[in-house]
Protein backbone atom coordinates (compact mmCIF):
# COMPACT_ATOMS: atom_id res chain seq x y z
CA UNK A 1 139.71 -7.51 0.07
CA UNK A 2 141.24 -4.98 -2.63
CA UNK A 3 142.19 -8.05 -4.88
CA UNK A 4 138.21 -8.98 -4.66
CA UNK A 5 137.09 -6.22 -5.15
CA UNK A 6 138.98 -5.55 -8.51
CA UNK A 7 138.24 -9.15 -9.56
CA UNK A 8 134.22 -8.32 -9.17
CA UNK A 9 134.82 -4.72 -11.07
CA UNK A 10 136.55 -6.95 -13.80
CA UNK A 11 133.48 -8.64 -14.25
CA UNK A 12 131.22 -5.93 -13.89
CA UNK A 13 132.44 -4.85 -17.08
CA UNK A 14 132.60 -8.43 -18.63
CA UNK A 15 128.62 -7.92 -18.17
CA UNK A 16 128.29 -4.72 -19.09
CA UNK A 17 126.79 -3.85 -15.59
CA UNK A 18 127.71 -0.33 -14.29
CA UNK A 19 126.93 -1.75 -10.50
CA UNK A 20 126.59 -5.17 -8.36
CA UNK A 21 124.76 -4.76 -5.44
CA UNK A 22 126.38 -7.54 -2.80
CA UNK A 23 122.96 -8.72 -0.42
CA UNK A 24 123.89 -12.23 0.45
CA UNK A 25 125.58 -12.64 3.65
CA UNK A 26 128.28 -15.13 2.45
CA UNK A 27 129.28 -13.31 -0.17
CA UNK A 28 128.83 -10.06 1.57
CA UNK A 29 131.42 -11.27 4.24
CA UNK A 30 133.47 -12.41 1.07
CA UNK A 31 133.90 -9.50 -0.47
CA UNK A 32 133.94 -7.15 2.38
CA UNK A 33 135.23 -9.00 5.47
CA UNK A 34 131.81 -8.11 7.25
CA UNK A 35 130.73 -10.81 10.35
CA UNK A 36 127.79 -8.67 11.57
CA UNK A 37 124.03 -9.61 10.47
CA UNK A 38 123.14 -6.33 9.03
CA UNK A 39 124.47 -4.71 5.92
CA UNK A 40 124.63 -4.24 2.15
CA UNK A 41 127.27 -3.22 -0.35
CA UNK A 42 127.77 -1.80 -3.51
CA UNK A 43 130.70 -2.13 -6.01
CA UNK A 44 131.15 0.08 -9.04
CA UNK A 45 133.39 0.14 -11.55
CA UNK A 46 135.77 2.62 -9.45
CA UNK A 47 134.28 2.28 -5.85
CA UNK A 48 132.79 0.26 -3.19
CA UNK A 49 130.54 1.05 -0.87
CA UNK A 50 129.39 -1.19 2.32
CA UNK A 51 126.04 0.59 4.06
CA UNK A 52 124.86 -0.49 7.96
CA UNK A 53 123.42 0.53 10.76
CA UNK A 54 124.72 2.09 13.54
CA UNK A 55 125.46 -1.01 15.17
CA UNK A 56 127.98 -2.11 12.98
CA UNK A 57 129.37 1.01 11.97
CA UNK A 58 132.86 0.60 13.86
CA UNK A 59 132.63 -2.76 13.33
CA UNK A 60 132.65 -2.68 9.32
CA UNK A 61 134.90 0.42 9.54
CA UNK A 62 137.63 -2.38 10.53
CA UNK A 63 136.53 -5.02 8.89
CA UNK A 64 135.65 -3.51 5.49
CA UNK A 65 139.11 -3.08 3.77
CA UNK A 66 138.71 -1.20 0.35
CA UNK A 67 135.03 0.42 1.21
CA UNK A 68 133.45 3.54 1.91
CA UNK A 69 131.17 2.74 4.78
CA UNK A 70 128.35 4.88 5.32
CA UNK A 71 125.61 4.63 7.84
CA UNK A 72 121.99 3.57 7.05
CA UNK A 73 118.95 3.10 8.21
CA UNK A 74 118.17 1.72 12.01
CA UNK A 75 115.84 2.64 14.71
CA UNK A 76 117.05 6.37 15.07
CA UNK A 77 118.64 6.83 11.21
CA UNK A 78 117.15 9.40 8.75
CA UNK A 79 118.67 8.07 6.05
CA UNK A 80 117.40 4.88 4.31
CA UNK A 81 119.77 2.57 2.39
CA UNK A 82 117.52 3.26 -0.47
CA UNK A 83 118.00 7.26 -0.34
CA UNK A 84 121.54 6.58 -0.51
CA UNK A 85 121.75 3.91 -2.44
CA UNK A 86 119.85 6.51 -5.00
CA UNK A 87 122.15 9.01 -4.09
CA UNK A 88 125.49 7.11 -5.21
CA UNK A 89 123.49 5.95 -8.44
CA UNK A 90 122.98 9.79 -9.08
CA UNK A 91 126.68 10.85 -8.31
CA UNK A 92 128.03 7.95 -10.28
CA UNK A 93 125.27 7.61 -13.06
CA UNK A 94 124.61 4.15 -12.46
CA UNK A 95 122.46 2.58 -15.03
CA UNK A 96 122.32 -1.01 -14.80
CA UNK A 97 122.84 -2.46 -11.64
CA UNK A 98 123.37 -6.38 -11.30
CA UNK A 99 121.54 -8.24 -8.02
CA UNK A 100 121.08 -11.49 -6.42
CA UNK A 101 118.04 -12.36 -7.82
CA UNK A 102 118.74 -16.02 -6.35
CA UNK A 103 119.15 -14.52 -2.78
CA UNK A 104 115.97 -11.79 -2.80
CA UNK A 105 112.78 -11.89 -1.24
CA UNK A 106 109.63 -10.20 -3.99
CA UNK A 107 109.20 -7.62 -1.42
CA UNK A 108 112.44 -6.89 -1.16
CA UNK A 109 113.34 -6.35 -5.03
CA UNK A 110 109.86 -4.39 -5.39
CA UNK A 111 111.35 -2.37 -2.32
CA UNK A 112 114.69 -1.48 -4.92
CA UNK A 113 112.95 -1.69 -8.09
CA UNK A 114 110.38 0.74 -7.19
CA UNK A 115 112.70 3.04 -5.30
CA UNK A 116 116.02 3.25 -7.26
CA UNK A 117 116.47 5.28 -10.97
CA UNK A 118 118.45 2.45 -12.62
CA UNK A 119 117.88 -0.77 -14.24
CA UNK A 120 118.30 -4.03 -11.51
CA UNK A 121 119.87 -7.17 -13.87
CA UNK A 122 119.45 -10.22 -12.18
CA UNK A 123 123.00 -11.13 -12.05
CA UNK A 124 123.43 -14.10 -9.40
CA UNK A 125 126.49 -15.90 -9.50
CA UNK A 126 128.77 -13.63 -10.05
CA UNK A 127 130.46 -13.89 -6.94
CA UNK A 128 130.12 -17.60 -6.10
CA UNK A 129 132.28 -17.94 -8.85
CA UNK A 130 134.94 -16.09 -6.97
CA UNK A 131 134.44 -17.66 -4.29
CA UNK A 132 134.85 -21.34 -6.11
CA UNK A 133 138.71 -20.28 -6.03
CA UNK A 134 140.50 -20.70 -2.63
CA UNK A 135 143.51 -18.68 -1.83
CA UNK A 136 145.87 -18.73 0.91
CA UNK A 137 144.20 -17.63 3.37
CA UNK A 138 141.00 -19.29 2.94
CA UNK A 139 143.07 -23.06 2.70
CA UNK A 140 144.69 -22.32 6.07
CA UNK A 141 141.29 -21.73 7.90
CA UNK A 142 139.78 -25.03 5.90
CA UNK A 143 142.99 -26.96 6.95
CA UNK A 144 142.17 -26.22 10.31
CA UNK A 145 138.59 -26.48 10.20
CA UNK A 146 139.57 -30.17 9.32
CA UNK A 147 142.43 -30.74 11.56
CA UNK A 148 139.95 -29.67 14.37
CA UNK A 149 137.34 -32.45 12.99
CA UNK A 150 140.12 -34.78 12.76
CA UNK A 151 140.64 -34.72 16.25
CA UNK A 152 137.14 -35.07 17.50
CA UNK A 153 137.01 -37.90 15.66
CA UNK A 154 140.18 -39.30 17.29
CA UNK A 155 138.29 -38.31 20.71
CA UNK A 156 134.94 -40.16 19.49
CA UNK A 157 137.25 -43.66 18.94
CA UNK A 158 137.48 -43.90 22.71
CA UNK A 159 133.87 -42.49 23.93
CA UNK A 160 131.85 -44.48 21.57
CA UNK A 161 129.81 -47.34 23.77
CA UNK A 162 127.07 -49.35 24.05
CA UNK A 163 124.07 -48.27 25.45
CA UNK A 164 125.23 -43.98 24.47
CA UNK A 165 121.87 -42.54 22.30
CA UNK A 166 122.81 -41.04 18.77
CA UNK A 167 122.05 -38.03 19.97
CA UNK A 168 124.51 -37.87 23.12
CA UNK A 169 126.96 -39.09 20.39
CA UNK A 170 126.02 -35.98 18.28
CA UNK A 171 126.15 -33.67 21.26
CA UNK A 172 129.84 -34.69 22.41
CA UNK A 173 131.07 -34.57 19.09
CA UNK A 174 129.56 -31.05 18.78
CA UNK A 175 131.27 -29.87 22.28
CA UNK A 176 134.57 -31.12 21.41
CA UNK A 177 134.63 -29.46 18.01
CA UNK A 178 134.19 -26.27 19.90
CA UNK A 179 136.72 -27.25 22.74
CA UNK A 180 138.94 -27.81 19.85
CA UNK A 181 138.67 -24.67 18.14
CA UNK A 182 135.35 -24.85 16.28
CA UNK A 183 133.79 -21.50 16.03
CA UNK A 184 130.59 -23.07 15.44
CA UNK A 185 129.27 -26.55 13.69
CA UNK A 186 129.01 -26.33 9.37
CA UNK A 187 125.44 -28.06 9.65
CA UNK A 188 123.61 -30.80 12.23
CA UNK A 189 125.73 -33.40 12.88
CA UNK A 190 124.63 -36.81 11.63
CA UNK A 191 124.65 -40.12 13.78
CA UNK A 192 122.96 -43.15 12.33
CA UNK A 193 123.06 -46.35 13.48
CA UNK A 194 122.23 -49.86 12.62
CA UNK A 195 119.32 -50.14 10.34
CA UNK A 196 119.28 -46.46 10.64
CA UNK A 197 122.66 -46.37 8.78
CA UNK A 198 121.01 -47.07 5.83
CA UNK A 199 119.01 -43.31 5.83
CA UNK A 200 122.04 -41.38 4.52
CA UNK A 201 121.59 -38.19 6.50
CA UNK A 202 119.72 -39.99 9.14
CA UNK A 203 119.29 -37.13 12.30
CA UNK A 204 120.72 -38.70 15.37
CA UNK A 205 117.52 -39.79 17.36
CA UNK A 206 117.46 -41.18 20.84
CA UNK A 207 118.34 -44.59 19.64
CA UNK A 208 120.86 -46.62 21.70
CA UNK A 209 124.16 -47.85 20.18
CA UNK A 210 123.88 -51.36 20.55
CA UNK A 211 127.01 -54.44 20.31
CA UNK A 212 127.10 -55.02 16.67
CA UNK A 213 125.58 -51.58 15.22
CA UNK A 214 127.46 -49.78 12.12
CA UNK A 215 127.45 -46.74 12.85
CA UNK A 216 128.20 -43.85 9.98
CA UNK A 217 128.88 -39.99 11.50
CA UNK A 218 128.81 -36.90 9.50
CA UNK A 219 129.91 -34.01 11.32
CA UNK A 220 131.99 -30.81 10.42
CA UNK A 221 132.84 -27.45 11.80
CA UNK A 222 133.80 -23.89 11.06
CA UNK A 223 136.89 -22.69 11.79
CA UNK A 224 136.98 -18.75 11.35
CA UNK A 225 134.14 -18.49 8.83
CA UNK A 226 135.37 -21.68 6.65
CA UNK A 227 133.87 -25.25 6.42
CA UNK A 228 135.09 -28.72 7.23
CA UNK A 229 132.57 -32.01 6.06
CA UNK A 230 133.55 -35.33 6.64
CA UNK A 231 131.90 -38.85 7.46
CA UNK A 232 133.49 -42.38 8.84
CA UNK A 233 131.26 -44.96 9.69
CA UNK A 234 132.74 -47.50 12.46
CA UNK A 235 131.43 -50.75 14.01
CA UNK A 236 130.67 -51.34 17.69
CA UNK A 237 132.26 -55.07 18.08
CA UNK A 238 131.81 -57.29 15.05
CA UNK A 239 129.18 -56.77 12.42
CA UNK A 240 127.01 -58.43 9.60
CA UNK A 241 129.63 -59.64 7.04
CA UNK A 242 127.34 -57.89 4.30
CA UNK A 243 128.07 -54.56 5.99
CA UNK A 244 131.78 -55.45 5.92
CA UNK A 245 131.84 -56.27 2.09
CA UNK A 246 129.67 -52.94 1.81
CA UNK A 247 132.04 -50.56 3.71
CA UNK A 248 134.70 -52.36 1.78
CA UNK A 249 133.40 -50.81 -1.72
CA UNK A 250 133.05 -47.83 -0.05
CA UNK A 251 136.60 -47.27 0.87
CA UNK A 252 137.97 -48.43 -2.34
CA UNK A 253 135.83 -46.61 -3.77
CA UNK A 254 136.74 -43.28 -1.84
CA UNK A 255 140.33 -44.58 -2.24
CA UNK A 256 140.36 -44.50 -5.98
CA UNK A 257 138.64 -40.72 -6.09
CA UNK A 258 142.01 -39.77 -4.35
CA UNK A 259 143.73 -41.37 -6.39
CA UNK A 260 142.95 -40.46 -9.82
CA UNK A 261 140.85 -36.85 -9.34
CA UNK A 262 143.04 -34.31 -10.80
CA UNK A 263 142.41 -30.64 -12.60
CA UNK A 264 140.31 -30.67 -15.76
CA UNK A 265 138.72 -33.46 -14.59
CA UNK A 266 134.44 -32.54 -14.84
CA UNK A 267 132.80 -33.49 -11.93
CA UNK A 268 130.58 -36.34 -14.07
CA UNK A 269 133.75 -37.57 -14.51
CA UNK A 270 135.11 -37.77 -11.01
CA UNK A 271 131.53 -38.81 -9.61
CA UNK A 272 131.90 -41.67 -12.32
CA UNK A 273 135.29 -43.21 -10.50
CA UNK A 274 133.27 -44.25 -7.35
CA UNK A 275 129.86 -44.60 -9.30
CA UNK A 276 131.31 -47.15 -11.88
CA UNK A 277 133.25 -48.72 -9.27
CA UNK A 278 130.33 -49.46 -7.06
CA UNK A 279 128.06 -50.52 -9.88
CA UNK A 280 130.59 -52.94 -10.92
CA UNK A 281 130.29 -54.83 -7.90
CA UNK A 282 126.74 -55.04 -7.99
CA UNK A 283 125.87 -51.98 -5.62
CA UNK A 284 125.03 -49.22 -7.99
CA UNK A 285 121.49 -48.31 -7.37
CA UNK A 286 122.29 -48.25 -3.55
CA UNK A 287 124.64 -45.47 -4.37
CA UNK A 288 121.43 -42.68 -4.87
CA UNK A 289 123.45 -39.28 -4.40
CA UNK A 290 126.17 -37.52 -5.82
CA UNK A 291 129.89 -38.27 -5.04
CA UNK A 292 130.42 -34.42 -3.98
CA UNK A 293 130.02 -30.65 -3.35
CA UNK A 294 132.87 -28.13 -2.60
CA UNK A 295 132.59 -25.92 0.60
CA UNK A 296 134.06 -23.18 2.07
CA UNK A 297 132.30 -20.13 3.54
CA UNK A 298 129.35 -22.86 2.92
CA UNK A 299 128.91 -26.20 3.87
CA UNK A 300 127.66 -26.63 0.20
CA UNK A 301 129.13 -24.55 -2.29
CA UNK A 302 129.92 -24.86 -6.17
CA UNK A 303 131.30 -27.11 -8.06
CA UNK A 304 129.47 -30.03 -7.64
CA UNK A 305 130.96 -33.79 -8.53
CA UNK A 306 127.35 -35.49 -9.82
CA UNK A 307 126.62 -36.95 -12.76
CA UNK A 308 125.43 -33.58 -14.40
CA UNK A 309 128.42 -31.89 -13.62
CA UNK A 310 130.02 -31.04 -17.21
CA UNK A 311 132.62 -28.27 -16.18
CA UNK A 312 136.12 -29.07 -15.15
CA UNK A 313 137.83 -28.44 -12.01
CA UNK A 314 140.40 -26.04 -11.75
CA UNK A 315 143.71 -25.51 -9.44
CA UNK A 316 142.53 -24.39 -5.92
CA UNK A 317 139.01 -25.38 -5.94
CA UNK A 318 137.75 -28.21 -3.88
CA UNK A 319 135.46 -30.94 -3.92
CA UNK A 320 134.03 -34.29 -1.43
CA UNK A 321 134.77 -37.25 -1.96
CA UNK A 322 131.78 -39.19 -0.44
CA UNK A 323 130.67 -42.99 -1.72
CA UNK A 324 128.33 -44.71 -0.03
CA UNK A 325 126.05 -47.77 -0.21
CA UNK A 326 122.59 -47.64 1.58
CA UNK A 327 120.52 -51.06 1.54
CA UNK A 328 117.14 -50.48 3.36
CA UNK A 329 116.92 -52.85 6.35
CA UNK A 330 120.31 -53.91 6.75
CA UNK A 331 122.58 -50.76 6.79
CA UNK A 332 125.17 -48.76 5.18
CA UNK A 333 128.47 -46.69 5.13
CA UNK A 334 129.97 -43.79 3.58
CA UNK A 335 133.61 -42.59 3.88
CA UNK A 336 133.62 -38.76 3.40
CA UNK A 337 136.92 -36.35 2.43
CA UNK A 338 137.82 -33.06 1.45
CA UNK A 339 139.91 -32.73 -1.61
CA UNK A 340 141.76 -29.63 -2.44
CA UNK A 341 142.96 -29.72 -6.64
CA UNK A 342 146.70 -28.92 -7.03
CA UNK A 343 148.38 -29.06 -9.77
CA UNK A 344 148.60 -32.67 -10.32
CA UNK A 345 145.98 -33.89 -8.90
CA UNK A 346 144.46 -32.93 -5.22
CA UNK A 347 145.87 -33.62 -1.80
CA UNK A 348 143.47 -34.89 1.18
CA UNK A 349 142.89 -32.44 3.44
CA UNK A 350 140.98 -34.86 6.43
CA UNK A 351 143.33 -37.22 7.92
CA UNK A 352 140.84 -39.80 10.04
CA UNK A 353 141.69 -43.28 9.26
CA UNK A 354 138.59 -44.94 7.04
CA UNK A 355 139.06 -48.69 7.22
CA UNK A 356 135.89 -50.03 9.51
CA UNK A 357 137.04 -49.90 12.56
CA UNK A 358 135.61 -52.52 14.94
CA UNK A 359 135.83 -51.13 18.62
């Protein structure tokens, strides 16, 4: 945590702010290590400071490398994290303090602005754009977040049946994750099937798979606080040759992303691989979202492949790959990976196999 910390004070003077005050709960657990659900930090140029409750005290005393913690507020406390927070700007002569204006309730910035002696600078951002870089540590956990989804997938090959409902599809996926490893699930898991295919995060319902339904599943878990996110889509028996040539695209399309994403690449331009590639075969406007996100502590993080997306991507930041083709009362498929940019390009960190296969 001591090389976060000094890379937020770096940038607390970049922005002339004497202060960030760290509210957020991903980035709180970030930059301080912190897995409990109440606290608050505070960096200055020379110090950090992590504030809690009484529950959490011992907790964030061994989580919280690198900060003073000091206890605040709770049922029996007499000190508010406002009085202190007043009392470090006093000691330190704070004077302009940078917050999460992104991440802050009204009443909770008139609560500080009314309270505190020092000028609150919306300042969101700051940290997410740590937090776009992955180090060691953090690419283990996401390697195993993905090796875990990798094998509930392999698991899912032989369950899958006729006659199972989406959502007992969903629910066994879920279960295995966690058998697997999976400290928890990195959002609902999607089942769609058939016509339903076509709805591209289409909420598993209690629709039966049927002989002949596509079927496109986007799951993910975390592993230790980091996020996997991928999607196959797979064929019960032998389907409509339309949704063959469809899924077709979509893997070649997926295929050249790998292929040819590589550092200073801008997202627009890596979202324009698949894009063009689809729309050359005649499928563009079925192809309505972005080719990718990156993820980590979130599910969704920054930076974004769409076709807005004018910043380059850098060594150690991530990104999905994820075509797909959606055609209203027919079906779809979409073929979802996790890159991870290297220095020549990326390396695929989900291993399932993502030809259609027909079981």
């Amino acid at each position: 945590m001591k090389r976060r910390i000094e890379r937020l004070q770096a940038s607390l003077k970049v922005e002339s702010l004497s202060a960030y005050l760290i509210t957020e709960k991903y980035n709180l657990r970030y930059m301080s290590g912190f897995t409990g659900t109440n606290g608050l930090a505070l960096v200055t140029a020379n110090h950090a400071y992590f504030l809690t409750d009484f529950r959490y005290t011992q907790q964030a005393s061994k989580q919280c490398e690198g900060y003073e913690v000091i206890l605040a507020g709770g049922s029996a406390s007499t000190s508010s994290p406002l009085h202190i927070l007043q009392d470090i700007i006093e000691k330190e002569v704070l004077t302009r303090i940078g917050y999460e204006e992104q991440h802050m309730t009204v009443a909770e910035y008139d609560g500080y602005e009314n309270f505190l002696k020092a000028e609150l600078v919306p300042a969101s951002g700051m940290i997410e754009v740590l937090r776009s870089y992955k180090d060691a540590d953090e690419i283990a956990k996401i390697k195993q977040a993905c090796a875990i989804t990798d094998k509930a997938f392999d698991y899912l090959l032989t369950y899958l049946k006729p006659g199972l409902t989406e959502i007992e599809v969903a629910n066994t996926l879920d279960f295995k994750m966690r058998e697997y490893g999976a400290s928890g699930l990195s959002f609902d898991t999607i089942v769609a099937s058939g016509k339903r295919s076509a709805m591209p995060h289409g909420v598993a319902s209690e629709k039966r798979l049927e002989k002949g339904d596509i079927i496109t599943i986007d799951f993910g878990c975390y592993y230790q606080g980091y996020a996997s996110d991928m999607t196959r889509t797979v064929a019960l028996g032998d389907v409509d040759p339309r949704l063959k040539e469809i899924h077709q695209i979509v893997y070649e399309a997926n295929q050249l992303v790998r292929d040819l994403a590589k550092p200073g690449m801008t997202g627009q331009e890596i979202d324009a691989i698949a894009r063009n590639y689809i729309d050359s075969h005649g499928y563009g406007k079925y192809f309505g979202h972005a080719l990718g996100h990156s993820y980590g502590l979130e599910v969704h993080e920054d930076p974004n492949a769409t076709p807005s997306a004018h910043t380059p991507f850098e060594v150690n930041q991530l990104v999905t790959d994820e075509p797909g083709i959606y055609i209203e009362g027919l079906g779809g498929a979409r073929i979802e990976d996790d890159l991870l940019f290297i220095e020549d390009g990326n390396v695929c960190l989900t291993q399932s196999p993502r030809e259609l296969i027909l079981l």
